[in-house]
N, C-alpha and C. Protein backbone atom coordinates (compact mmCIF):
# COMPACT_ATOMS: atom_id res chain seq x y z
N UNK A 1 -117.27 104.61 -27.17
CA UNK A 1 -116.32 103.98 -28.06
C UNK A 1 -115.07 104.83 -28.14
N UNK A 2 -113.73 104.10 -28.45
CA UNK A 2 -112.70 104.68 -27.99
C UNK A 2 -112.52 105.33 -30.09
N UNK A 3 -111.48 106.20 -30.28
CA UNK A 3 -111.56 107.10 -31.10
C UNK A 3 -110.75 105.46 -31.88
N UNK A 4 -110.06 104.75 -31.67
CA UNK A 4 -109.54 103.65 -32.83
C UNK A 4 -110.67 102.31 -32.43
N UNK A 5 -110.94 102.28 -33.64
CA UNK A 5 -112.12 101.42 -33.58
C UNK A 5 -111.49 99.92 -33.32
N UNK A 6 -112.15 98.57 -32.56
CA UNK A 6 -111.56 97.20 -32.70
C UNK A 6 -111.60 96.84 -34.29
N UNK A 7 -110.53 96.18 -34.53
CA UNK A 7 -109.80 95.70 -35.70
C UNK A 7 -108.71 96.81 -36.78
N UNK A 8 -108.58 97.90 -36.53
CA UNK A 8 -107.71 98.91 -36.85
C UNK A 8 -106.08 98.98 -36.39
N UNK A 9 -105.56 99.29 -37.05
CA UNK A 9 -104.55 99.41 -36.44
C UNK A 9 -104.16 100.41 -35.61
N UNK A 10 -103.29 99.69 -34.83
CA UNK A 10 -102.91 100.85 -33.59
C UNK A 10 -101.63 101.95 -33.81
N UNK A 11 -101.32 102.94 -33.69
CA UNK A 11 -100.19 103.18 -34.38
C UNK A 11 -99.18 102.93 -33.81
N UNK A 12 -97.58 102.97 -34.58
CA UNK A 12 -96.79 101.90 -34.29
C UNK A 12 -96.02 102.34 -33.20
N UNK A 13 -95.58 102.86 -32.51
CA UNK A 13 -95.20 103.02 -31.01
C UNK A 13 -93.67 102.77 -31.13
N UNK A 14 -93.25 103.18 -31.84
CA UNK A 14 -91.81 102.57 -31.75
C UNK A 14 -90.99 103.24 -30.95
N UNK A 15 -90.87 104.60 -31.23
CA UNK A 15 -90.17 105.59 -30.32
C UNK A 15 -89.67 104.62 -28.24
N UNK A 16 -88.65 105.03 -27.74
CA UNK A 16 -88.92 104.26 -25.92
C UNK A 16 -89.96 105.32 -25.34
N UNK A 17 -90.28 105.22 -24.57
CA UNK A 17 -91.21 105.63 -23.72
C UNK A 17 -90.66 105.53 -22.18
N UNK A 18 -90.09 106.54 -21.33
CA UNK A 18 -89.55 106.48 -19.90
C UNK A 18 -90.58 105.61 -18.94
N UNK A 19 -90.42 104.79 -18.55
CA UNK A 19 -91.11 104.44 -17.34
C UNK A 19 -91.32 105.93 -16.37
N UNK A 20 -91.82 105.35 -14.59
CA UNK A 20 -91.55 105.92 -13.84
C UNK A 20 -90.34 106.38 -13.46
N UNK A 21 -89.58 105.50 -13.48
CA UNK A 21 -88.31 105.29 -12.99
C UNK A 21 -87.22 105.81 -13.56
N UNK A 22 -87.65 105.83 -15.20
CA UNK A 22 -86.87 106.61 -16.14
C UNK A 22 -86.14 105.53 -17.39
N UNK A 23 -86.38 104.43 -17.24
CA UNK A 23 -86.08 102.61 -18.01
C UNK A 23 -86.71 103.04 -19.00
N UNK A 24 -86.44 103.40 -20.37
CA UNK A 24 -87.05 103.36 -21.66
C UNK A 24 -87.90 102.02 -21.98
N UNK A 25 -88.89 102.16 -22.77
CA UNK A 25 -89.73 100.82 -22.81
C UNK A 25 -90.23 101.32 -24.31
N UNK A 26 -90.13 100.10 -25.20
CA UNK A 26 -91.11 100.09 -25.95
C UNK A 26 -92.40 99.50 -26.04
N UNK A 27 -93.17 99.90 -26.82
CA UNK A 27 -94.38 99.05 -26.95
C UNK A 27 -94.12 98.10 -28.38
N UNK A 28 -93.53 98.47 -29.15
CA UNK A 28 -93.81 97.72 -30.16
C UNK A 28 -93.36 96.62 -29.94
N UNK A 29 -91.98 96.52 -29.30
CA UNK A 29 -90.75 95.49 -28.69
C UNK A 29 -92.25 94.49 -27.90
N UNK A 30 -92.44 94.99 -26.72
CA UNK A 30 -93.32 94.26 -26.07
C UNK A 30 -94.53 93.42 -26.89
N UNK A 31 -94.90 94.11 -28.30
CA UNK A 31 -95.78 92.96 -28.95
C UNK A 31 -95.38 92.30 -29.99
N UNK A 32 -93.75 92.11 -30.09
CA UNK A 32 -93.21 90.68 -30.03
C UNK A 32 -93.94 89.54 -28.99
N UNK A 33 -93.54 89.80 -28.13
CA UNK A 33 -93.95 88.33 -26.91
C UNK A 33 -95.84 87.95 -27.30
N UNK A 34 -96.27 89.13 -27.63
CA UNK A 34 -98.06 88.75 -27.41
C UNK A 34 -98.85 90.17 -27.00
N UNK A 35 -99.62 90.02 -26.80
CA UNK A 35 -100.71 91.18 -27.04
C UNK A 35 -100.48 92.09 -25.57
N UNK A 36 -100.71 93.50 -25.76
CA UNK A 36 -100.25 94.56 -24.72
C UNK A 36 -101.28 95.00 -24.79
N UNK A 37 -101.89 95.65 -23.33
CA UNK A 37 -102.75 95.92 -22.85
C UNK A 37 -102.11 97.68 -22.61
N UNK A 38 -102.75 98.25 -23.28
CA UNK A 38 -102.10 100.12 -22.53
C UNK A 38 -103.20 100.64 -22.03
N UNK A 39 -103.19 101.28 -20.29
CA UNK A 39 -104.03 102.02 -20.39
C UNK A 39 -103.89 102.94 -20.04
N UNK A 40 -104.16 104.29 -20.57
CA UNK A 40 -104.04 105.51 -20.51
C UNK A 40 -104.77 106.22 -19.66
N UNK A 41 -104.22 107.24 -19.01
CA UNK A 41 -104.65 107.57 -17.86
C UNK A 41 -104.01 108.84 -17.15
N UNK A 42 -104.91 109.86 -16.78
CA UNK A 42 -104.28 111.00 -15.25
C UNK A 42 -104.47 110.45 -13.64
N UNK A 43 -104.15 110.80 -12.91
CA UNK A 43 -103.91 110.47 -11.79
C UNK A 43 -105.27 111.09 -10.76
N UNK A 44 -105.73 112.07 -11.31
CA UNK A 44 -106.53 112.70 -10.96
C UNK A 44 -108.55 112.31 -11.02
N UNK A 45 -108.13 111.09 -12.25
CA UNK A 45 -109.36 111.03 -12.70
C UNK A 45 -109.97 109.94 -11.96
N UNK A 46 -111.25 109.81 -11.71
CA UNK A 46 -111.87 109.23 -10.78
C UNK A 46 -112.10 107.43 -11.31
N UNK A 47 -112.66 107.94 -12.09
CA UNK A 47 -112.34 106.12 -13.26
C UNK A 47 -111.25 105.52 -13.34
N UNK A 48 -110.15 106.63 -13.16
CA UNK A 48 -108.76 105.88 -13.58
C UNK A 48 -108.71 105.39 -12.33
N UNK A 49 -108.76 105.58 -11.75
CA UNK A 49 -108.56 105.45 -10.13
C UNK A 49 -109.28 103.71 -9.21
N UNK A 50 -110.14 103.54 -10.39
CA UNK A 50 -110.89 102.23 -10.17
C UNK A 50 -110.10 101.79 -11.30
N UNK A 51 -110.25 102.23 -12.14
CA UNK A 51 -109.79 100.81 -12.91
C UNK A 51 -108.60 100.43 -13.19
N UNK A 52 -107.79 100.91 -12.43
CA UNK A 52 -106.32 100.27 -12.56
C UNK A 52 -106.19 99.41 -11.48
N UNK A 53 -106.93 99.44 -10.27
CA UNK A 53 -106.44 98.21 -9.50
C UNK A 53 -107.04 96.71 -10.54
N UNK A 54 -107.85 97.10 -11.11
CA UNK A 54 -108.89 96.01 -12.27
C UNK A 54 -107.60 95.82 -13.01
N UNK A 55 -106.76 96.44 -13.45
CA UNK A 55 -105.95 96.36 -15.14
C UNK A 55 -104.53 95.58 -13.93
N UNK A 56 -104.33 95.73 -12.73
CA UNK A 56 -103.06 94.98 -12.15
C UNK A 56 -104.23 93.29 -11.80
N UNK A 57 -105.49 93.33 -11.81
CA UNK A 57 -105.66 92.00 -11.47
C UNK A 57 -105.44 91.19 -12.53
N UNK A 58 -105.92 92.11 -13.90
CA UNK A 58 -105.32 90.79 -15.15
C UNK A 58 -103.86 91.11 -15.79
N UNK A 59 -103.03 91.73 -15.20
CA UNK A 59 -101.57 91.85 -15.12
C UNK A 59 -101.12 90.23 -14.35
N UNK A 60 -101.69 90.60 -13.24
CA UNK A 60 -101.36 89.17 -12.40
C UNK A 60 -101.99 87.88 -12.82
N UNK A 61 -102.83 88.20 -13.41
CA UNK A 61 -103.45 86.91 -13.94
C UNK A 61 -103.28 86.30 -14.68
N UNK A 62 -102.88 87.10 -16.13
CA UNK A 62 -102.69 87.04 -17.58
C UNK A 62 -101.11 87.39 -18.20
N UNK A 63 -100.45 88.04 -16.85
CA UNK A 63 -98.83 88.65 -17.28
C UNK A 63 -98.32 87.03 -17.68
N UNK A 64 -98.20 86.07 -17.07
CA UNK A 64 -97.31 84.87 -17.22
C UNK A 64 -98.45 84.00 -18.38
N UNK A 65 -99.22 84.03 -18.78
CA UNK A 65 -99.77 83.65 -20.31
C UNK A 65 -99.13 84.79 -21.95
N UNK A 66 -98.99 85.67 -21.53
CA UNK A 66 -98.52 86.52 -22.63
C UNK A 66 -98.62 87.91 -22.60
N UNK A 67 -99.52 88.25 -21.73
CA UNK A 67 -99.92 89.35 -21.91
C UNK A 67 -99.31 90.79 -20.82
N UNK A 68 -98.61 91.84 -21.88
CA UNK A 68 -97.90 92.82 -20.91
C UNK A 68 -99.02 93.76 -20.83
N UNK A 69 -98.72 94.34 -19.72
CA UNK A 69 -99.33 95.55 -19.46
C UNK A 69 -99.12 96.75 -19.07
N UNK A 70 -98.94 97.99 -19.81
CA UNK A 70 -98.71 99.60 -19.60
C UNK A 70 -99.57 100.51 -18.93
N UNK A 71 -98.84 100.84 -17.96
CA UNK A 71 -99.87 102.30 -17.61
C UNK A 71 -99.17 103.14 -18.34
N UNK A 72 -100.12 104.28 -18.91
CA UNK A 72 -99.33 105.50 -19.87
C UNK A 72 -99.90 106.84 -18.80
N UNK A 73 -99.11 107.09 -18.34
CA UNK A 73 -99.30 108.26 -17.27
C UNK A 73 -99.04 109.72 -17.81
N UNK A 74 -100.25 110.39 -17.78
CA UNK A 74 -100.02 111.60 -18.51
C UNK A 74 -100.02 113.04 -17.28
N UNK A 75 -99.03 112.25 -15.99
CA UNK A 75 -98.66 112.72 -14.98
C UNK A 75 -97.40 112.69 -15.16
N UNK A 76 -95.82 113.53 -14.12
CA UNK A 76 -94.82 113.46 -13.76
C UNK A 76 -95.09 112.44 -13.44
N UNK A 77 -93.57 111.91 -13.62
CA UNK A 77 -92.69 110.52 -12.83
C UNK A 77 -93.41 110.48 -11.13
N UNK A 78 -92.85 111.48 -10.10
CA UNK A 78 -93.35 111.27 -9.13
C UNK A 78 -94.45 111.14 -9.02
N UNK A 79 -95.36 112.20 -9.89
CA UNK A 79 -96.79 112.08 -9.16
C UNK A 79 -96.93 109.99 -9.63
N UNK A 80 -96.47 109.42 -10.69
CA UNK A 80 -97.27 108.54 -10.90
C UNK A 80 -96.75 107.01 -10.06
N UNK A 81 -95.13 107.66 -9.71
CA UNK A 81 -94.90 106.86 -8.86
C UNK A 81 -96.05 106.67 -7.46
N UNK A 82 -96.17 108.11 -6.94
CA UNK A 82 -97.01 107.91 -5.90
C UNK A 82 -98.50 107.64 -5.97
N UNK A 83 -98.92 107.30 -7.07
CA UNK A 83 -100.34 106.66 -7.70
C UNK A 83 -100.06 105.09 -7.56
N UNK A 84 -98.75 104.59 -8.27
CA UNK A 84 -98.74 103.38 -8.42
C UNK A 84 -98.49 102.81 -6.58
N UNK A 85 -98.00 103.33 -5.69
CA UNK A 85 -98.03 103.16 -4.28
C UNK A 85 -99.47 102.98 -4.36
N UNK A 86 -99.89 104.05 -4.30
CA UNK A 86 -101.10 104.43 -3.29
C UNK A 86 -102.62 103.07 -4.15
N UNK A 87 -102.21 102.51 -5.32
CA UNK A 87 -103.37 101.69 -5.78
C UNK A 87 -102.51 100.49 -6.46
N UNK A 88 -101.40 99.48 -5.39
CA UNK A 88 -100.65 98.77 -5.35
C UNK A 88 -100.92 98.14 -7.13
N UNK A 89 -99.92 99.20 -7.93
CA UNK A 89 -99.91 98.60 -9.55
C UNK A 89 -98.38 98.28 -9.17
N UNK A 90 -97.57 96.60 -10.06
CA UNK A 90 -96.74 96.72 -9.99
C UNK A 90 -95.83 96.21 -11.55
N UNK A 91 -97.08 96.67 -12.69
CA UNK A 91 -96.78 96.99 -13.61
C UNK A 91 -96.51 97.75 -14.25
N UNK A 92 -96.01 97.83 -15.42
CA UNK A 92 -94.70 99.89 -15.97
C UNK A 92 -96.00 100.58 -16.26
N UNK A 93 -95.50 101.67 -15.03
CA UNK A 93 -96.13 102.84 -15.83
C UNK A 93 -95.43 103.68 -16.84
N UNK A 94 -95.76 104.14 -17.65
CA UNK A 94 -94.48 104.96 -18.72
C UNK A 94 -95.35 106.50 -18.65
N UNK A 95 -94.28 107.38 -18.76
CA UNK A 95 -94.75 108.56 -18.70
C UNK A 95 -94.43 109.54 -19.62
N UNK A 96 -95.48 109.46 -20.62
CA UNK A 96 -95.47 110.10 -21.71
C UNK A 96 -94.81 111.72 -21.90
N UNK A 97 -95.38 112.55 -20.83
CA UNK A 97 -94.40 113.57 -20.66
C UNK A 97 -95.48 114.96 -21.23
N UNK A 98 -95.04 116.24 -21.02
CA UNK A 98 -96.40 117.27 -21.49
C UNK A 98 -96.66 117.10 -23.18
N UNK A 99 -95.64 116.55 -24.10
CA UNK A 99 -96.37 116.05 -25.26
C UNK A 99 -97.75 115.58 -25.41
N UNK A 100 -97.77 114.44 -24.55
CA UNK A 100 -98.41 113.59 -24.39
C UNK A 100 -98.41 112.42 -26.09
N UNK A 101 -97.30 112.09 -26.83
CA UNK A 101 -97.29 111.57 -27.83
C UNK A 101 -98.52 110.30 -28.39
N UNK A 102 -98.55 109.32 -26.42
CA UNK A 102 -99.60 108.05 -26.80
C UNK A 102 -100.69 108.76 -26.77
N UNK A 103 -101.32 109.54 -26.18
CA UNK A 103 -102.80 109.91 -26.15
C UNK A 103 -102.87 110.55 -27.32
N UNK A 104 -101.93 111.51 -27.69
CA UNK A 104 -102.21 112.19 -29.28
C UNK A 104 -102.30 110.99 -30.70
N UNK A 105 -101.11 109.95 -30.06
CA UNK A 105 -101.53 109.17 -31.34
C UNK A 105 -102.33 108.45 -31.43
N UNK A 106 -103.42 107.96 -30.35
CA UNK A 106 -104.29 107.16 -30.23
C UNK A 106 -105.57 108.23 -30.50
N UNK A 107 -105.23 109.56 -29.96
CA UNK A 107 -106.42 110.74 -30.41
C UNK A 107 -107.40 110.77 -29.11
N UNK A 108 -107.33 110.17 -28.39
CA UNK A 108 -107.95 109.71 -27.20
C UNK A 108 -109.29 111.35 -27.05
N UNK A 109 -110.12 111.24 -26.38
CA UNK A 109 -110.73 112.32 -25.38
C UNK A 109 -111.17 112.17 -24.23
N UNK A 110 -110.80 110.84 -23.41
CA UNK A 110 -110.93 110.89 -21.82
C UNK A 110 -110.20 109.81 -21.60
N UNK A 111 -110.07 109.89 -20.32
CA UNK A 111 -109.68 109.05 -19.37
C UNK A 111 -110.51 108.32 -18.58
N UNK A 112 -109.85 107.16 -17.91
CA UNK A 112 -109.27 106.10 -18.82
C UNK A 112 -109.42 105.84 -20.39
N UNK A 113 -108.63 105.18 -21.16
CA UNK A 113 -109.04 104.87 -22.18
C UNK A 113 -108.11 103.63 -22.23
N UNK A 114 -108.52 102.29 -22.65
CA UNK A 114 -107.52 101.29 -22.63
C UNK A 114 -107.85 100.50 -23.55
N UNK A 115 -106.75 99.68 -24.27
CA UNK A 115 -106.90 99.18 -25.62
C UNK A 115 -106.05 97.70 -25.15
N UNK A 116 -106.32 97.21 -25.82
CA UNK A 116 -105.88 95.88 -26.12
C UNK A 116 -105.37 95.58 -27.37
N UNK A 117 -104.11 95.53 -28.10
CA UNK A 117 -103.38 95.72 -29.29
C UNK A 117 -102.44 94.11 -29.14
N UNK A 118 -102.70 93.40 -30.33
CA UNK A 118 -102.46 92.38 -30.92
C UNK A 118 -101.20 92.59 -30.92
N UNK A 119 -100.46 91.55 -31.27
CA UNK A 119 -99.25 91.62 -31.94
C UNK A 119 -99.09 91.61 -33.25
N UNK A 120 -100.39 91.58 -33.75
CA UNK A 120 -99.98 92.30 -35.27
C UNK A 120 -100.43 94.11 -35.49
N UNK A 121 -100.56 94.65 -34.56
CA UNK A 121 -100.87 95.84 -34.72
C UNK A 121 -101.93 96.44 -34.43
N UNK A 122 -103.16 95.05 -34.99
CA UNK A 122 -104.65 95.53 -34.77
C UNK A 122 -105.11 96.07 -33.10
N UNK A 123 -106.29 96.65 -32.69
CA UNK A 123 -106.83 96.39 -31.93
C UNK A 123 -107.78 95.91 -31.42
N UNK A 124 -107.86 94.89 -30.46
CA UNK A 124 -108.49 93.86 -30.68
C UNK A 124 -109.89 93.96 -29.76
N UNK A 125 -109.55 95.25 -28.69
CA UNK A 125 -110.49 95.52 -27.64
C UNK A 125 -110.24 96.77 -27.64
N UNK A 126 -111.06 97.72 -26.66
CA UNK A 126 -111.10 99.30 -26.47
C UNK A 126 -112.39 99.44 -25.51
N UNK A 127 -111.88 100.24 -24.18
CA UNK A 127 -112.82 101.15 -23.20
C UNK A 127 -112.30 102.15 -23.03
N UNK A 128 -113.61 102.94 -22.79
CA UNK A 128 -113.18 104.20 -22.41
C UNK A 128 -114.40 104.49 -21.00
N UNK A 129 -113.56 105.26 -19.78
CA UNK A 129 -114.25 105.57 -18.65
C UNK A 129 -114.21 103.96 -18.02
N UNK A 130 -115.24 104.13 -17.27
CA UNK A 130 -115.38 102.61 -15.90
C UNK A 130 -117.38 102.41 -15.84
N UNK A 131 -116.88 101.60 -16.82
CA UNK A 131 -118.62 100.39 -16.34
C UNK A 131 -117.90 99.32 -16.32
N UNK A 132 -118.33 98.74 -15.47
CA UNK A 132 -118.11 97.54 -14.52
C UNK A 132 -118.50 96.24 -15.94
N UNK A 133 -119.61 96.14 -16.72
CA UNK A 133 -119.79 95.47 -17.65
C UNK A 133 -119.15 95.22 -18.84
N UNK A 134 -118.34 96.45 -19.21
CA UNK A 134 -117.44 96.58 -20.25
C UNK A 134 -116.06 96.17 -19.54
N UNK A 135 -115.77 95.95 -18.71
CA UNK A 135 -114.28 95.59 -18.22
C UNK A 135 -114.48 94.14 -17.79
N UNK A 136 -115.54 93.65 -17.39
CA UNK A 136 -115.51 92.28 -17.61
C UNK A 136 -115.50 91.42 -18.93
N UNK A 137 -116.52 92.58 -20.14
CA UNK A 137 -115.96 91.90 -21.43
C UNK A 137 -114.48 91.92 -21.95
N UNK A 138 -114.27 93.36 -21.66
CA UNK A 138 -112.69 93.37 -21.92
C UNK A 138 -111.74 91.98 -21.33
N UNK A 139 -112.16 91.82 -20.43
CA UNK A 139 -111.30 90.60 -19.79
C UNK A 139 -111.28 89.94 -20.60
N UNK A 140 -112.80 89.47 -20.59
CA UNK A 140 -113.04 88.37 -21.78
C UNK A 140 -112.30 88.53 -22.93
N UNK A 141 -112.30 89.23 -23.82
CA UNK A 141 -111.71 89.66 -24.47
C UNK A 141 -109.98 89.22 -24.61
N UNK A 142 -109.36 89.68 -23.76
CA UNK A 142 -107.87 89.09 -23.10
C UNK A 142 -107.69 87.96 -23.21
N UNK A 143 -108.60 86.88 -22.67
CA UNK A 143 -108.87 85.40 -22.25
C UNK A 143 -108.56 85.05 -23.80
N UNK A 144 -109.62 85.48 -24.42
CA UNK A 144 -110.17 85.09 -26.03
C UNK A 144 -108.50 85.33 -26.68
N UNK A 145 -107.84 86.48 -26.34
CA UNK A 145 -106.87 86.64 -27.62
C UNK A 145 -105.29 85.65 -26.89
N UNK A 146 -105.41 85.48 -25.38
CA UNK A 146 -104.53 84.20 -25.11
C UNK A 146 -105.08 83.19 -25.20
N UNK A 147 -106.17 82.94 -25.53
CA UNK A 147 -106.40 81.67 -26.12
C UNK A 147 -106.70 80.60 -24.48
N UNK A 148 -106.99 81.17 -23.49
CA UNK A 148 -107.72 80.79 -22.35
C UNK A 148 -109.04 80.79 -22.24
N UNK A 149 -109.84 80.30 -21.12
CA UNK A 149 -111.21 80.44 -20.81
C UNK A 149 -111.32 81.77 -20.45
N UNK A 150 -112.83 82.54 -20.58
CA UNK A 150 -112.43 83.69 -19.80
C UNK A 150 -113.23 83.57 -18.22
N UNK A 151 -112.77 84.47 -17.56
CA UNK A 151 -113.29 84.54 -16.22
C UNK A 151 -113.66 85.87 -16.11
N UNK A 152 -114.34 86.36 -15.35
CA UNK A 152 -114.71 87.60 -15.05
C UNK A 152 -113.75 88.52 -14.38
N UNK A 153 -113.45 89.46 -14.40
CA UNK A 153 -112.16 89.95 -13.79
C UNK A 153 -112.32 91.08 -12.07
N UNK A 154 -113.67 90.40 -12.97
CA UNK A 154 -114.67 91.77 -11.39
C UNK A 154 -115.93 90.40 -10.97
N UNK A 155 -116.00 90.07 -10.06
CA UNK A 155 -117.26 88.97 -9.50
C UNK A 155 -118.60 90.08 -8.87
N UNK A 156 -119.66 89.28 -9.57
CA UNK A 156 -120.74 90.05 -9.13
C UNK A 156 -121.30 90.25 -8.13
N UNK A 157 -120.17 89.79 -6.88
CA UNK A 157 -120.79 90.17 -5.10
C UNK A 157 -119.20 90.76 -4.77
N UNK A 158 -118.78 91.40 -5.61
CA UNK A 158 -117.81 92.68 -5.49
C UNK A 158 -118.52 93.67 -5.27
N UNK A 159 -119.36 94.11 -4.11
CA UNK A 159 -120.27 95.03 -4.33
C UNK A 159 -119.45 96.53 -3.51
N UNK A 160 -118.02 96.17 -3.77
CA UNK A 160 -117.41 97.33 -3.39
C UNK A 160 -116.63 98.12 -4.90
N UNK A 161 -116.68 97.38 -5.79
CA UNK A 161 -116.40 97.58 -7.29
C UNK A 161 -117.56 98.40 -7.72
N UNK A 162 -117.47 99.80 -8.33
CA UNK A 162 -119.10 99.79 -8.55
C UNK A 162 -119.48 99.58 -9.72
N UNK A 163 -120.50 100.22 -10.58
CA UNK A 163 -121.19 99.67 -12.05
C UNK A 163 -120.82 100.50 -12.58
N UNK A 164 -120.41 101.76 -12.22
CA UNK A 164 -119.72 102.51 -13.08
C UNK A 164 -119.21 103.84 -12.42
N UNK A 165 -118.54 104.84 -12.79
CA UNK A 165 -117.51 106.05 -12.58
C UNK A 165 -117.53 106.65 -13.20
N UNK A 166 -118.13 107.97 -13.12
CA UNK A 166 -117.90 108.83 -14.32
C UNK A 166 -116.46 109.80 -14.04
N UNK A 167 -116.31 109.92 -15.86
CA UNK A 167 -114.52 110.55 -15.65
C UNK A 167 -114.57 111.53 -14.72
């Protein structure tokens, strides 16, 4: 379980946040439109590493229903540019910087950790690490708060996806 429990609020994110690129972004701005997906993450970590090609399939799936999606890279700009190459994401990564402000305010203790935050603040979902079972609920989850059917976001003769990753 991730350190902010589902139905809590998330804290408010207002401050910009640099992309890769260096494009300030907010999060709070972004949950105007509908619910934001952040997931937090090093470049290094083996989970993160699976589950972000997972977090760009419901980017692509779910971006044009409402839903944005953040990588929070607690890497340099380059290194995360050359992450987002190398595991074709072509959603913002933002790069928190050696603060690390989102992981401190979320309190996080591993990686991945990814939340699903309402547009009223709450959070509505939360994983932490890579089981294959919890990221298909999470989907679900997504589906449920755009108000779609859900689908599985991983199919169970993906037998190149595995059941799980430890950080």
């Amino acid at each position: 379980m991730a350190p902010i429990d589902t139905g809590n609020h998330a804290p408010a994110l207002t401050d910009p946040i640099p992309d890769a690129d260096g494009t300030p972004r907010r999060i709070a701005d972004a949950l105007r439109d509908g619910p934001v997906l952040l997931g937090i993450y090093k470049s290094s970590c083996q989970a993160s590493k699976t589950i972000f090609p997972i977090l760009e399939r419901l980017h692509q799936r779910d971006g044009a229903r409402g839903l944005t999606v953040y990588g929070i890279s607690q890497d340099s700009p380059n290194v995360t540019r050359s992450f987002a190459r190398r595991y074709g994401i072509t959603f913002p990564l933002l790069v928190e910087g050696e603060a690390y402000p989102v992981s401190r305010a979320f309190d996080i203790f591993a990686t991945p950790t990814v939340y699903l935050v309402r547009p009223d603040g709450t959070v509505a979902s939360s994983i932490m690490g890579f089981f294959r079972d919890q990221v298909n609920e999470f989907a679900a989850t997504v589906a449920n708060e755009l108000g779609v059917p859900p689908e599985p976001i991983i199919a169970e003769d993906e037998t190149e996806v595995p059941l799980f990753v430890p950080g």
